[in-house]
Protein backbone atom coordinates (compact mmCIF):
# COMPACT_ATOMS: atom_id res chain seq x y z
CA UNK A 1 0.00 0.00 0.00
CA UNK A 2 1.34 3.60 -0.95
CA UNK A 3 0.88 6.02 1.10
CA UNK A 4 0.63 10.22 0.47
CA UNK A 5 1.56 13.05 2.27
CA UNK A 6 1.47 16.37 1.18
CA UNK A 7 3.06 19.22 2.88
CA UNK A 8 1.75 23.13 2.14
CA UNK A 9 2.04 26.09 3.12
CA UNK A 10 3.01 29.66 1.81
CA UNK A 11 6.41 30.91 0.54
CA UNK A 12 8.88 30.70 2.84
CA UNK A 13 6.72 29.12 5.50
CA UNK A 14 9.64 25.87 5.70
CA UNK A 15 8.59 23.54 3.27
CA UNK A 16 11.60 22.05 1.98
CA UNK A 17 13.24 22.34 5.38
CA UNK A 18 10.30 19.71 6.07
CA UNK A 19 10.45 18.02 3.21
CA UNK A 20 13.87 16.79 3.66
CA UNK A 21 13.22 16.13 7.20
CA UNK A 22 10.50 14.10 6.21
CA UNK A 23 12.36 12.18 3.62
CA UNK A 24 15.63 11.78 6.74
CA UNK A 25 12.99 9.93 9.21
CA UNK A 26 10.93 7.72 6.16
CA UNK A 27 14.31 6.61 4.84
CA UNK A 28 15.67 5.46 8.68
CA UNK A 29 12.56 3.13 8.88
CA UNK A 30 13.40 1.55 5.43
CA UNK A 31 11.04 2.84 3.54
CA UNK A 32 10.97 3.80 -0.13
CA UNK A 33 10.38 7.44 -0.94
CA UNK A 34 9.19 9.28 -3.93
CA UNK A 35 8.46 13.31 -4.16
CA UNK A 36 6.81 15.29 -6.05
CA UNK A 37 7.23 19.18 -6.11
CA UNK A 38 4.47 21.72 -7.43
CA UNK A 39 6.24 25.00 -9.00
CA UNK A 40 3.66 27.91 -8.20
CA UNK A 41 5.99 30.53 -8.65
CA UNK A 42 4.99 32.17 -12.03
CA UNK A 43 7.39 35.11 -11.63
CA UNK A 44 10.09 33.32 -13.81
CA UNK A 45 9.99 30.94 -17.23
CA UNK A 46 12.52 28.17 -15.60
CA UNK A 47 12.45 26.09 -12.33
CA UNK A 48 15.81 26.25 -11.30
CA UNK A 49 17.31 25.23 -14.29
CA UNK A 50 19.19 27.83 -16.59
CA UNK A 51 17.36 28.25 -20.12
CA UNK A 52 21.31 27.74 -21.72
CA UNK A 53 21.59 23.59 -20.78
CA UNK A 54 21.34 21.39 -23.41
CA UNK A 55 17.94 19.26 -22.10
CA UNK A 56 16.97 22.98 -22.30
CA UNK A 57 17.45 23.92 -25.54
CA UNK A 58 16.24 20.82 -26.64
CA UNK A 59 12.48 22.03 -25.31
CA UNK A 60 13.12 25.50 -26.87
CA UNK A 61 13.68 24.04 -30.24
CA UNK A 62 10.61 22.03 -30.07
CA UNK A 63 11.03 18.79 -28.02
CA UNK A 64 8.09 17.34 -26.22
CA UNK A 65 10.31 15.38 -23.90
CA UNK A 66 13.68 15.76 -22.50
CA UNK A 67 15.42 13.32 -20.71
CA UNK A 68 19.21 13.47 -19.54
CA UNK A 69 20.80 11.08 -17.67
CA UNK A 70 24.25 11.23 -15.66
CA UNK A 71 26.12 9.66 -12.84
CA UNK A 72 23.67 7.66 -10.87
CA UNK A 73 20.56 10.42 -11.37
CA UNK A 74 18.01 10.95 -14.43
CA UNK A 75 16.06 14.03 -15.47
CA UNK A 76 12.71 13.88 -17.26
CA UNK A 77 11.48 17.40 -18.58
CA UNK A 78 7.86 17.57 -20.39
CA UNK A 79 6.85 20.36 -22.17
CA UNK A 80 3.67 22.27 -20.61
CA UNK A 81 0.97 24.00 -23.28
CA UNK A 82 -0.86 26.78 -22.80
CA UNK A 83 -0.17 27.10 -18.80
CA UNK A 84 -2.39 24.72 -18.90
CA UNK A 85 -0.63 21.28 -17.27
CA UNK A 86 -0.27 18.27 -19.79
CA UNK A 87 -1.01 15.89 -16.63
CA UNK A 88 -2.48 16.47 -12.92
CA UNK A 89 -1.19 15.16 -9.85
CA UNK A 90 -3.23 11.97 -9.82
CA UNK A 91 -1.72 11.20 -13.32
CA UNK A 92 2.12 12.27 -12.31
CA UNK A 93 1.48 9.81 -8.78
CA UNK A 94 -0.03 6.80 -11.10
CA UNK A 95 1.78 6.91 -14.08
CA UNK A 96 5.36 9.13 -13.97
CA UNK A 97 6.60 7.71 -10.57
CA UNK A 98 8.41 4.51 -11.39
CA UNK A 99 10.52 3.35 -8.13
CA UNK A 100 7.37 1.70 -6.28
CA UNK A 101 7.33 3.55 -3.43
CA UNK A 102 5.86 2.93 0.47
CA UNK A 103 5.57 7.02 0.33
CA UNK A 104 4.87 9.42 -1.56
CA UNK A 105 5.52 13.02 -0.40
CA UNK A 106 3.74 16.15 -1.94
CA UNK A 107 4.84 19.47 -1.61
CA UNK A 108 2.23 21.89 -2.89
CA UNK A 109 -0.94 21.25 -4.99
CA UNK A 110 -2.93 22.93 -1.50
CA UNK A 111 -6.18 21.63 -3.09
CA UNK A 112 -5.29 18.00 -3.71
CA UNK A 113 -7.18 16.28 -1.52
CA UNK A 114 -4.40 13.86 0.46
CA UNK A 115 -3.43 13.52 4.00
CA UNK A 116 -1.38 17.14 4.79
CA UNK A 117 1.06 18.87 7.28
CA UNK A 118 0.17 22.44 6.69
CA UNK A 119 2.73 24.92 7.59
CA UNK A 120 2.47 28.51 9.09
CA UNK A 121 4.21 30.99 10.67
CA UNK A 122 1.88 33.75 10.89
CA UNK A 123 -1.50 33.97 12.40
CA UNK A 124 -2.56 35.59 8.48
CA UNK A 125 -1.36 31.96 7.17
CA UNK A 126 -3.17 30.17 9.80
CA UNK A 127 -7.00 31.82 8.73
CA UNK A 128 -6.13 31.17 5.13
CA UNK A 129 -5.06 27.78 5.15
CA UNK A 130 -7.36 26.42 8.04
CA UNK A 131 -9.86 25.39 5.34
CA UNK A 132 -7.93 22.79 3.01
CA UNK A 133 -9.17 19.10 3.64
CA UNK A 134 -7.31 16.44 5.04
CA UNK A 135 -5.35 18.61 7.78
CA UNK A 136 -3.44 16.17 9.65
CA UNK A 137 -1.12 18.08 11.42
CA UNK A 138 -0.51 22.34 11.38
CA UNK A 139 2.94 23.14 12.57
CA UNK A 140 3.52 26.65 13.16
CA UNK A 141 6.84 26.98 11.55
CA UNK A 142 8.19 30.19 13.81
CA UNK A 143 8.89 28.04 16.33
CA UNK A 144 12.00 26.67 17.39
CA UNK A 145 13.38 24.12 15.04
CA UNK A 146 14.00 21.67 17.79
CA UNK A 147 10.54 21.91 18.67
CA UNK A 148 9.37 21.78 14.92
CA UNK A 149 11.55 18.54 14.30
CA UNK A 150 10.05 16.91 17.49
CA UNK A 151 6.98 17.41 16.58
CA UNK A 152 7.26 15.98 13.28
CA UNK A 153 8.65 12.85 14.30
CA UNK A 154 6.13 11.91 16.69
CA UNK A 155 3.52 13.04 13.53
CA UNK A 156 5.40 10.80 10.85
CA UNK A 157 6.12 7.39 13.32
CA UNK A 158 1.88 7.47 13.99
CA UNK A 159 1.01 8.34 10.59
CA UNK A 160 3.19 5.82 9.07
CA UNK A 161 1.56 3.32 11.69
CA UNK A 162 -1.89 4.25 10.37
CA UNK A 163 -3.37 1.76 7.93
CA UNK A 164 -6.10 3.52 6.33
CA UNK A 165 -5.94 4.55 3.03
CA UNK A 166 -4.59 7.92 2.24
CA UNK A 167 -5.54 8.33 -1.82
């Protein structure tokens, strides 16, 4: 059984600080881990990837698909139309991940409807995110990160444990 997890929360608000903590305490029970990251910044044209690499170009000139692979890692670009996504999350978590994972982490996509940790660190953030479905946890974020990290272990070890379904 797979299990989801997404974790939201506003710019800055320590996602990928909890991401990778996430990933740290999965990966010391043995578990398998896949992740998928929403982009919702729409201020540039590139997700951290300079326009001038080859894999790059390739899209530029017209590719549907680039895929480069090096070392031990692989990178699979797909060309999006019209700001309008060629696949949605349910399609990217059924049909793009390929390692068979026990977990699948989510960062963004606030109105997919999976088990979430919602992150905050004002009281603004708290009113405005109060209302997604499937809260599981809120950690406030301004906290001290000792506190933050203790919390989210005792979260993960009980959700883990729990064997309902969670898509």
């Amino acid at each position: 059984m797979v299990k989801i997890l997404q974790v939201v929360g506003y710019k800055k608000s320590g996602k990928t600080t909890t991401m990778n903590q996430l990933i740290r305490l999965l990966k010391a029970k043995g578990l398998r881990v896949a992740v998928i990251k929403h982009h919702g910044d729409k201020s540039g044209n590139e997700i951290d990837i300079p326009q001038s690499r080859d894999h790059i170009t390739y899209l530029n000139s017209g590719a549907d698909e680039s895929i480069v692979q090096g070392y031990q890692y692989m990178h699979k670009l797909i060309r999006q139309i019209d700001d309008e996504p060629i696949v949605n999350l349910e399609q990217i978590i059924h049909h793009e991940i390929t390692t068979q994972p026990d977990i699948v982490l989510i960062e963004g996509y606030k109105q997919a409807n999976y088990d979430k940790i919602v992150l905050f660190n004002t009281s603004e953030d708290i009113e405005q995110l109060q209302s997604l479905s499937n809260i599981q946890m809120m950690l406030d974020t301004s906290k001290d990160q000792a506190v933050c990290r203790a919390q989210l272990e005792i979260f993960i070890n009980k959700w883990v444990d729990d064997t309902r379904e969670t898509f």
